[in-house]
Protein backbone atom coordinates (compact mmCIF):
# COMPACT_ATOMS: atom_id res chain seq x y z
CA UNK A 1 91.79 91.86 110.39
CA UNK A 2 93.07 88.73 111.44
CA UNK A 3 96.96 90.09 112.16
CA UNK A 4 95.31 92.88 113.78
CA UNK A 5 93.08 90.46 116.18
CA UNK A 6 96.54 88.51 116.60
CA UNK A 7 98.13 91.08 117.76
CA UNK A 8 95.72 92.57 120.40
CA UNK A 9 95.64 89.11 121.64
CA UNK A 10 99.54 89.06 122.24
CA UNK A 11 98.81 92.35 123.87
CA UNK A 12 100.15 94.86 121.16
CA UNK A 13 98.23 97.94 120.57
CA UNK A 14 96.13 99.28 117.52
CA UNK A 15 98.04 102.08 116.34
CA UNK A 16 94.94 103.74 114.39
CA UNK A 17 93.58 106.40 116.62
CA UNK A 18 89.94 106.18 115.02
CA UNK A 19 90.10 102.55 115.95
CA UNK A 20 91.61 102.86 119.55
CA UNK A 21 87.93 104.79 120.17
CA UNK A 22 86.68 102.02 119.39
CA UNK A 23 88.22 99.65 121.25
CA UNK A 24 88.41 101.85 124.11
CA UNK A 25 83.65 102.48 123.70
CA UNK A 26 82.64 99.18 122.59
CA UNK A 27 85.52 96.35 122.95
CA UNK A 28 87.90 94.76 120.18
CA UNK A 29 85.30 92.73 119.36
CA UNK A 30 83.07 95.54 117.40
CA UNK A 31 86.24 97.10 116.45
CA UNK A 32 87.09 93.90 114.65
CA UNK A 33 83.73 94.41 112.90
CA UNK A 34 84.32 97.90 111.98
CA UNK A 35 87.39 97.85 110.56
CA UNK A 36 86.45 94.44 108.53
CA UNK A 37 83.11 96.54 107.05
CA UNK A 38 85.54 99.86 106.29
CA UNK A 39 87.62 97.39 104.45
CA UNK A 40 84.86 96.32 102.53
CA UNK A 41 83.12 99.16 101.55
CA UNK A 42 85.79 101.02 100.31
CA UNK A 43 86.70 97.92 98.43
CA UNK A 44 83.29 97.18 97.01
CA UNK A 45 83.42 101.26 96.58
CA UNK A 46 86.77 101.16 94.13
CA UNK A 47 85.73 97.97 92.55
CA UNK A 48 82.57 99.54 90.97
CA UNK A 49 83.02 103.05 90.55
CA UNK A 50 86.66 103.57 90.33
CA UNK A 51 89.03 103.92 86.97
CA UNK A 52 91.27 100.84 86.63
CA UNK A 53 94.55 102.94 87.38
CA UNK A 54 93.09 103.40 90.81
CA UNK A 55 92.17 99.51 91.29
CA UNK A 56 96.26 98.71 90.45
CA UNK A 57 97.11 101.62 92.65
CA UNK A 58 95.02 100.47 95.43
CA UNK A 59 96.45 96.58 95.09
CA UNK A 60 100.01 97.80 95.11
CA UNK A 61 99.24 100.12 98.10
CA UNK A 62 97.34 96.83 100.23
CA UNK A 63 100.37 94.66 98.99
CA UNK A 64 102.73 97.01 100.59
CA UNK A 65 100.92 97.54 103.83
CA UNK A 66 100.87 93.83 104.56
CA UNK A 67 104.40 93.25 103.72
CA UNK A 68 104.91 96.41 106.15
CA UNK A 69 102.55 94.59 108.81
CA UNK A 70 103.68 91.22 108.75
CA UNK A 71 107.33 92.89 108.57
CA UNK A 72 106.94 95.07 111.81
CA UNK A 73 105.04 91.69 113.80
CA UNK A 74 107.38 89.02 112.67
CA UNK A 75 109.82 89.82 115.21
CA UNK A 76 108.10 90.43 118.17
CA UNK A 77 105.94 86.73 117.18
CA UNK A 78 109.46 85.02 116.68
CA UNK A 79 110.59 86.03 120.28
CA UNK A 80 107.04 84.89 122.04
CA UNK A 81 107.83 81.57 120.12
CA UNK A 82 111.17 81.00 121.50
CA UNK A 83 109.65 81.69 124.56
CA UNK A 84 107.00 79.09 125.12
């Protein structure tokens, strides 16, 4: 949540089309609270009621998408730094 609220305010898009509704209805704001509860409750889902092969899938899976994330944002936040 927080690399995606970065982002929007560098003026980079949300690239989940569910979300972009969102934003586009009720402001980045509630989106920011949307996506933060999703990420919960599937959490808090897993954690209780799923097998443990599933939790260690799920925490590889999470690991890779923020090494994806912070891969794909690096670059553009490196060249707004030199910037300023």
């Amino acid at each position: 949540m927080a690399i995606t609220w970065l982002c929007l305010s560098r003026g980079m898009y949300e690239g989940n089309p569910f979300l972009k509704m969102v934003i586009a209805t009720d402001g980045v704001g509630f989106m920011l609270v949307v996506k933060m509860s999703l990420a919960l409750l599937i959490g808090l889902l897993v954690w209780r009621r799923g097998p443990p092969r599933m939790k260690s899938a799920l925490n590889l899976g999470i690991a890779l998408v923020l090494i994806v994330t912070c891969s794909l944002v690096w670059r553009p936040f490196w060249s707004l730094a030199l910037l300023q």
